[in-house]
PDB file of N, CA and C in Angstrom:
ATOM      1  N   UNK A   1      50.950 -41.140   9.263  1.00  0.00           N
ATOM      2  CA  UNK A   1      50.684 -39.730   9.019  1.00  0.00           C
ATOM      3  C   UNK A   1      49.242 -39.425   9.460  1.00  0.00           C
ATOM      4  N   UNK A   2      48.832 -38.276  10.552  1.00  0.00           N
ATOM      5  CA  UNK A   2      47.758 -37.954  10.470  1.00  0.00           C
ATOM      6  C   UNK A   2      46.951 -37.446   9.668  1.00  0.00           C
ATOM      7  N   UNK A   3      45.572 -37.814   9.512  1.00  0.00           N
ATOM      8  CA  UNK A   3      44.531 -37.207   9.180  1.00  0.00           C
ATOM      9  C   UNK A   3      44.542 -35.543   8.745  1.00  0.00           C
ATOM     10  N   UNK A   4      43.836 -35.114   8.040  1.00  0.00           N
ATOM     11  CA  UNK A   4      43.853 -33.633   7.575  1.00  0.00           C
ATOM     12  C   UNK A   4      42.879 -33.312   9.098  1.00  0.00           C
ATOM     13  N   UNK A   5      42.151 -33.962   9.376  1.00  0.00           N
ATOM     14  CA  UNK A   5      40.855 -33.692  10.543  1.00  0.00           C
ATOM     15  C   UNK A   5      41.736 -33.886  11.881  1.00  0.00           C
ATOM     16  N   UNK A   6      42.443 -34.863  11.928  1.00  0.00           N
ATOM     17  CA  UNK A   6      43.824 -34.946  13.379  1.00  0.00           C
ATOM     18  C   UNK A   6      44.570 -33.525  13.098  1.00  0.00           C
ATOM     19  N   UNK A   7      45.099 -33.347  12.071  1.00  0.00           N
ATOM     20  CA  UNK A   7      46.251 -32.171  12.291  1.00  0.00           C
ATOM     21  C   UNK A   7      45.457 -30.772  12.455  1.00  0.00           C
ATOM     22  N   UNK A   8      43.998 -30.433  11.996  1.00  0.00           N
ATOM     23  CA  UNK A   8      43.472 -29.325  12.435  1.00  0.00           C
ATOM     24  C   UNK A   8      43.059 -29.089  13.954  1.00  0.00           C
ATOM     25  N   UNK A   9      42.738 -30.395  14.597  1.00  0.00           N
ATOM     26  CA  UNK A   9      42.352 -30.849  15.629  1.00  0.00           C
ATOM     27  C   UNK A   9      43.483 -30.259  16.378  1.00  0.00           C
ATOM     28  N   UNK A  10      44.522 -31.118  16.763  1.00  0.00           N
ATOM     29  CA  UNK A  10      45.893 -31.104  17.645  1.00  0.00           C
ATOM     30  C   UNK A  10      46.481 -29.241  16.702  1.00  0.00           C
ATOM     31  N   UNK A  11      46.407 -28.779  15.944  1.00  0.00           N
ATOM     32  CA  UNK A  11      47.046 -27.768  15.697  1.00  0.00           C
ATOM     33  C   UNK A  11      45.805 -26.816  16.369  1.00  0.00           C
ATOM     34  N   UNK A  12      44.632 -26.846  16.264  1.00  0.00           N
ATOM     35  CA  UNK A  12      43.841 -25.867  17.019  1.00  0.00           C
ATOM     36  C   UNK A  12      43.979 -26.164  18.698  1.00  0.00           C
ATOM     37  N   UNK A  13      43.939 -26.774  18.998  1.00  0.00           N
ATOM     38  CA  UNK A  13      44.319 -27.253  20.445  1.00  0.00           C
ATOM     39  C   UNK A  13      45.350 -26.735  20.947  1.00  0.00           C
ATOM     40  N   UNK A  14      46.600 -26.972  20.002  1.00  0.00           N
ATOM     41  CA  UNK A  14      47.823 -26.593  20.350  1.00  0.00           C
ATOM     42  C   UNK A  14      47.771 -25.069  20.797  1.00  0.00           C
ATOM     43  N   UNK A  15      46.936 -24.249  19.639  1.00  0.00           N
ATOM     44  CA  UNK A  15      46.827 -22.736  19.702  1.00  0.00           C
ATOM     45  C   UNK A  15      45.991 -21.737  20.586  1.00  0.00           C
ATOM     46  N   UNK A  16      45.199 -23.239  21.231  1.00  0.00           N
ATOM     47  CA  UNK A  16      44.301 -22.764  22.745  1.00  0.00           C
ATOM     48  C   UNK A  16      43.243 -22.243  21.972  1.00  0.00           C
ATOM     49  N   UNK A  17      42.497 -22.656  20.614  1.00  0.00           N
ATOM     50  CA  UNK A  17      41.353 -22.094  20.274  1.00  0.00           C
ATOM     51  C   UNK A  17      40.313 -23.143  20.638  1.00  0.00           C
ATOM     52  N   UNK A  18      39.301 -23.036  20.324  1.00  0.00           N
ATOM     53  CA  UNK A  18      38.006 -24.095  20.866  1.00  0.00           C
ATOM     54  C   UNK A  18      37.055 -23.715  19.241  1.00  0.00           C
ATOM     55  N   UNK A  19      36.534 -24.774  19.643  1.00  0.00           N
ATOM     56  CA  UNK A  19      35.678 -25.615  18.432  1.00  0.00           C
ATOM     57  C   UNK A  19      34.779 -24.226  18.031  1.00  0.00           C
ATOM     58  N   UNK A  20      34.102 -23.324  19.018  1.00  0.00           N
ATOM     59  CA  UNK A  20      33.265 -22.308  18.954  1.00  0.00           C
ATOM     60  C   UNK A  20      34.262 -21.128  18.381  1.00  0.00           C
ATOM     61  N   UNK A  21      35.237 -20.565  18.961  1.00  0.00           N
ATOM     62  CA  UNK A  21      36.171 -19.900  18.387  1.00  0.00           C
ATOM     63  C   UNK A  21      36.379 -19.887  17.063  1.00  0.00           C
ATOM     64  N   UNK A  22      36.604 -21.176  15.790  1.00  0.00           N
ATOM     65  CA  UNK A  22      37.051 -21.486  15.177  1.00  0.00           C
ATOM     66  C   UNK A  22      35.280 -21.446  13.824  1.00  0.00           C
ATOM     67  N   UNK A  23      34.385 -21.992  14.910  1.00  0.00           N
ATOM     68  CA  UNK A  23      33.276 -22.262  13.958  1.00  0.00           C
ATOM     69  C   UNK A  23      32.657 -20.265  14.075  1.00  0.00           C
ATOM     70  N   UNK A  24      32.923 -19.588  14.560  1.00  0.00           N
ATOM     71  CA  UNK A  24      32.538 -17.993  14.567  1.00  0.00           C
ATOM     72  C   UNK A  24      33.648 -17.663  13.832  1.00  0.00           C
ATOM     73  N   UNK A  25      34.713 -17.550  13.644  1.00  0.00           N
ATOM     74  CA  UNK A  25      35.617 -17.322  12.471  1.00  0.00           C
ATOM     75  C   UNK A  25      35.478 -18.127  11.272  1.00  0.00           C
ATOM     76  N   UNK A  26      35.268 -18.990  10.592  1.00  0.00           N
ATOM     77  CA  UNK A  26      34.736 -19.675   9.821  1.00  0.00           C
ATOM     78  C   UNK A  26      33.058 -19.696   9.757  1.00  0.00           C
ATOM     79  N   UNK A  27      32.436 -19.134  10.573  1.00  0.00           N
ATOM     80  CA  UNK A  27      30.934 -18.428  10.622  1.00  0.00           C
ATOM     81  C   UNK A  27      30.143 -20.196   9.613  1.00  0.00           C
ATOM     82  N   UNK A  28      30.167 -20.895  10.424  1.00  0.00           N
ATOM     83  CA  UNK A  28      29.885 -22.422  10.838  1.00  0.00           C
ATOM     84  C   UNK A  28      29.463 -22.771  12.382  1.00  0.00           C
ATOM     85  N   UNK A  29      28.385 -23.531  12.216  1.00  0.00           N
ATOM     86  CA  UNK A  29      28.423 -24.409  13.495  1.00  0.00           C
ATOM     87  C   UNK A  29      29.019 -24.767  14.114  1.00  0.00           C
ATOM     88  N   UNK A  30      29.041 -25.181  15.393  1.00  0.00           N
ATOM     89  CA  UNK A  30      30.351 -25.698  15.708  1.00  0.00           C
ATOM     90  C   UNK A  30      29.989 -27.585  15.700  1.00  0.00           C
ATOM     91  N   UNK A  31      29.376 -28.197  15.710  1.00  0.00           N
ATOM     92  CA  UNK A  31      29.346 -29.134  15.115  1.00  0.00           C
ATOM     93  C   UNK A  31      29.431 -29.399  13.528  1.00  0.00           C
ATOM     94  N   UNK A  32      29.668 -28.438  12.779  1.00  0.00           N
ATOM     95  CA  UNK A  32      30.392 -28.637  11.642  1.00  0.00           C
ATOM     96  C   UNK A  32      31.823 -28.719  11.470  1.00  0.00           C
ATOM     97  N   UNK A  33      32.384 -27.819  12.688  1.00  0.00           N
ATOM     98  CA  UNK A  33      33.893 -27.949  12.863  1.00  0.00           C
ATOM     99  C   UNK A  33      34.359 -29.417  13.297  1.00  0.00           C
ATOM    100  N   UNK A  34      33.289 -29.562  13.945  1.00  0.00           N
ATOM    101  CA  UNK A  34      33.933 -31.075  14.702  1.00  0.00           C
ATOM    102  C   UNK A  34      33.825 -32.232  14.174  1.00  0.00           C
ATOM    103  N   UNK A  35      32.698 -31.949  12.950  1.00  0.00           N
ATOM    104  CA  UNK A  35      32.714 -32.921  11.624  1.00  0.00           C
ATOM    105  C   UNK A  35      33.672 -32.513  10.491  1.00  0.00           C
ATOM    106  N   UNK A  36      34.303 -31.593  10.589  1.00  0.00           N
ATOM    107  CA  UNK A  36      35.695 -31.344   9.574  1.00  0.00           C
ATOM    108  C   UNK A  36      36.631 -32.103  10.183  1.00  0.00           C
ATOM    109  N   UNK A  37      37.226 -31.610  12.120  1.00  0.00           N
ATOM    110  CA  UNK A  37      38.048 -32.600  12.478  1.00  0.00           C
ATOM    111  C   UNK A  37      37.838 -34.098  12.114  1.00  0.00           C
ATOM    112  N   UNK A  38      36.532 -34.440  12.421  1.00  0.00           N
ATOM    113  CA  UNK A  38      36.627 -35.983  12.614  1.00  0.00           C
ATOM    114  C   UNK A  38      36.430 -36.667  10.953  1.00  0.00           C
ATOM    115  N   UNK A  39      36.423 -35.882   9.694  1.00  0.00           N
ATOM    116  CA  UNK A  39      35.909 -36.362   8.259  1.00  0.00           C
ATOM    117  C   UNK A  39      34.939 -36.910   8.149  1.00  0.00           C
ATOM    118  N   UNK A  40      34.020 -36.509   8.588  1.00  0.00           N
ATOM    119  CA  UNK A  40      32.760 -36.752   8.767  1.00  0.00           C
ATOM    120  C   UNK A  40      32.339 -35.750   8.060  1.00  0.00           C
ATOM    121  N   UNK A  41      31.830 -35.871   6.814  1.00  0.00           N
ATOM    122  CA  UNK A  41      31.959 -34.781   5.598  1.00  0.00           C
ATOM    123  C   UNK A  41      30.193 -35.122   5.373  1.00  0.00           C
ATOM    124  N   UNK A  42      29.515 -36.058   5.558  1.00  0.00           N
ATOM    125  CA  UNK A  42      28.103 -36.179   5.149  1.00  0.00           C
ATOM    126  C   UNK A  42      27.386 -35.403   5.881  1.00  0.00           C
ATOM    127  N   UNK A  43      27.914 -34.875   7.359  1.00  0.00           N
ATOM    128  CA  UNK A  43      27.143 -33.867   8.183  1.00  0.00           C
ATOM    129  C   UNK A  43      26.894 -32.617   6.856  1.00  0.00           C
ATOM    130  N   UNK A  44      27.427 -32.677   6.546  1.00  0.00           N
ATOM    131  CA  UNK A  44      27.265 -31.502   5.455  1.00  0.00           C
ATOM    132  C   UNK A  44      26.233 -31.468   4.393  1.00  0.00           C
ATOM    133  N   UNK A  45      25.186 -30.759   4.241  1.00  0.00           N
ATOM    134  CA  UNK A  45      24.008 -30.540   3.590  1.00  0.00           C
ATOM    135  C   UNK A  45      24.984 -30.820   1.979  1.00  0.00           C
ATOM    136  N   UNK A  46      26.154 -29.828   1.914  1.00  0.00           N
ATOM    137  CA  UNK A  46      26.589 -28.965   0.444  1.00  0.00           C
ATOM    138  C   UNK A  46      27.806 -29.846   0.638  1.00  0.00           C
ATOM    139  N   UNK A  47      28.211 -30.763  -0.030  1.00  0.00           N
ATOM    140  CA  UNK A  47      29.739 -31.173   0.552  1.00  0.00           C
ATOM    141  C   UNK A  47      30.447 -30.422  -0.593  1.00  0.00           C
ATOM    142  N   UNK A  48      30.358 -30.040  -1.581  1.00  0.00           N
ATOM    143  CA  UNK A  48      31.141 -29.006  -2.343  1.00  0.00           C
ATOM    144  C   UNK A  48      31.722 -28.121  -1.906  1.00  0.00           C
ATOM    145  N   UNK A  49      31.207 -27.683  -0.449  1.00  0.00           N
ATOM    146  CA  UNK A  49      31.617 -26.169   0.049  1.00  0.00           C
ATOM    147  C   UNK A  49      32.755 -26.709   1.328  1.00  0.00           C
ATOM    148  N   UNK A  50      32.604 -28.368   1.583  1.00  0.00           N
ATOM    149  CA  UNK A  50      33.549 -29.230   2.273  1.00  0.00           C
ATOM    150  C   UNK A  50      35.194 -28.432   2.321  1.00  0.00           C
ATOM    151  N   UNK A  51      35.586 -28.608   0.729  1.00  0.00           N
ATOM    152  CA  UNK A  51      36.954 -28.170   0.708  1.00  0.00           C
ATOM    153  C   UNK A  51      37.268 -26.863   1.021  1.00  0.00           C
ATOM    154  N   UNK A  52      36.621 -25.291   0.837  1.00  0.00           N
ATOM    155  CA  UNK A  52      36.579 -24.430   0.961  1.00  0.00           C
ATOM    156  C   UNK A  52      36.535 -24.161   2.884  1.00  0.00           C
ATOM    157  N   UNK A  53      35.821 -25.251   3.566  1.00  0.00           N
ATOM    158  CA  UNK A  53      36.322 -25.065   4.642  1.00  0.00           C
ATOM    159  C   UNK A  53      37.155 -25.109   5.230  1.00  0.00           C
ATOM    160  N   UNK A  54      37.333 -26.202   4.728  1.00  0.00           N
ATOM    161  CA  UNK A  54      38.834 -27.307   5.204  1.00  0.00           C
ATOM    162  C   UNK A  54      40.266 -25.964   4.686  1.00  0.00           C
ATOM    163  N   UNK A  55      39.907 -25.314   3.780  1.00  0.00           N
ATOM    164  CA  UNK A  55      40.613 -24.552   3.200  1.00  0.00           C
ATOM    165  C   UNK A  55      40.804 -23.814   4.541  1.00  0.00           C
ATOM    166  N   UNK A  56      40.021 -22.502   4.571  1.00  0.00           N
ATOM    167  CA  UNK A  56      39.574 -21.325   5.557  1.00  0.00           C
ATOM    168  C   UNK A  56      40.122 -21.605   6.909  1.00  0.00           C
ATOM    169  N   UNK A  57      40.168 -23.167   7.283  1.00  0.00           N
ATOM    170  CA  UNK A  57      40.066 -23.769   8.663  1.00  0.00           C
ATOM    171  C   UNK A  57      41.705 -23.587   8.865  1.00  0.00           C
ATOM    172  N   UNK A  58      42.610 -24.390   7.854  1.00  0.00           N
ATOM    173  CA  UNK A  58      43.791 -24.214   7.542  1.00  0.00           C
ATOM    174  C   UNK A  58      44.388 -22.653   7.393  1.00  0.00           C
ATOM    175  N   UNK A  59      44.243 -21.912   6.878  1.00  0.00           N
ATOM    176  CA  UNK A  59      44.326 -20.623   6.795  1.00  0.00           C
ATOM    177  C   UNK A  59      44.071 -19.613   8.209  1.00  0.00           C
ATOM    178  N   UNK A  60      43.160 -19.865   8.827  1.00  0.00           N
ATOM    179  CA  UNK A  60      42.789 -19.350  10.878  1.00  0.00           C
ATOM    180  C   UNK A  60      43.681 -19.674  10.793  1.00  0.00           C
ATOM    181  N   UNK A  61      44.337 -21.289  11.111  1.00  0.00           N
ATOM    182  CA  UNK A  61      45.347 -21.733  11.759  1.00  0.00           C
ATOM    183  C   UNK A  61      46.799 -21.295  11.221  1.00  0.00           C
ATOM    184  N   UNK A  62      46.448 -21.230  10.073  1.00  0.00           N
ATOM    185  CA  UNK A  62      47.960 -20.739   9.584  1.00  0.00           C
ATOM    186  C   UNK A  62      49.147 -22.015   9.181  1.00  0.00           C
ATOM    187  N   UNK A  63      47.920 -23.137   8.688  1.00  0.00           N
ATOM    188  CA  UNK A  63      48.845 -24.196   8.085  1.00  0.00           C
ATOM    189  C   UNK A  63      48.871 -24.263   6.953  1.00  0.00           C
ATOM    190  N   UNK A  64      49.908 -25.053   6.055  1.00  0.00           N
ATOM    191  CA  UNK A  64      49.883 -25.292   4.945  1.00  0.00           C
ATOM    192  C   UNK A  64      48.448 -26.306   4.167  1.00  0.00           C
ATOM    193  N   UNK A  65      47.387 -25.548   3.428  1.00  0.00           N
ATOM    194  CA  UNK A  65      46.373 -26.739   3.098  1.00  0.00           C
ATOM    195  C   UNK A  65      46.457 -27.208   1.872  1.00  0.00           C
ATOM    196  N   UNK A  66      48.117 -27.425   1.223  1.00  0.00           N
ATOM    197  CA  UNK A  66      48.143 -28.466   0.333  1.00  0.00           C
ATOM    198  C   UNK A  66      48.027 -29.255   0.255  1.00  0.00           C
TER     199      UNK A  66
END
């Protein structure tokens, strides 16, 4: 089973968005996006606010983030 960071990855890809696209709708870096794909969660100053992305990120995309 993939990764929560693989399936945002390959599902944003799939949808022809880009890392910048995604980090201006989520109003993030875009090297923060690419540390959500890859779970690389220490890039993160606040990791509390971690899930709330991961949330938001899921939600653009329109996946389930249970």
């Amino acid at each position: 089973m993939p990764s929560v960071g693989e399936q945002l990855r390959t599902t944003r890809e799939e949808q022809g968005k880009s890392l910048e696209d995604i980090g201006g709708e989520l109003k993030i870096r875009t090297n923060h996006v690419l540390a959500l794909e890859e779970g690389d969660f220490d890039k993160f100053d606040a990791p509390l606010f971690v899930r709330g992305f991961v949330r938001s990120y899921c939600r653009i995309l329109k996946i389930d983030s249970a």
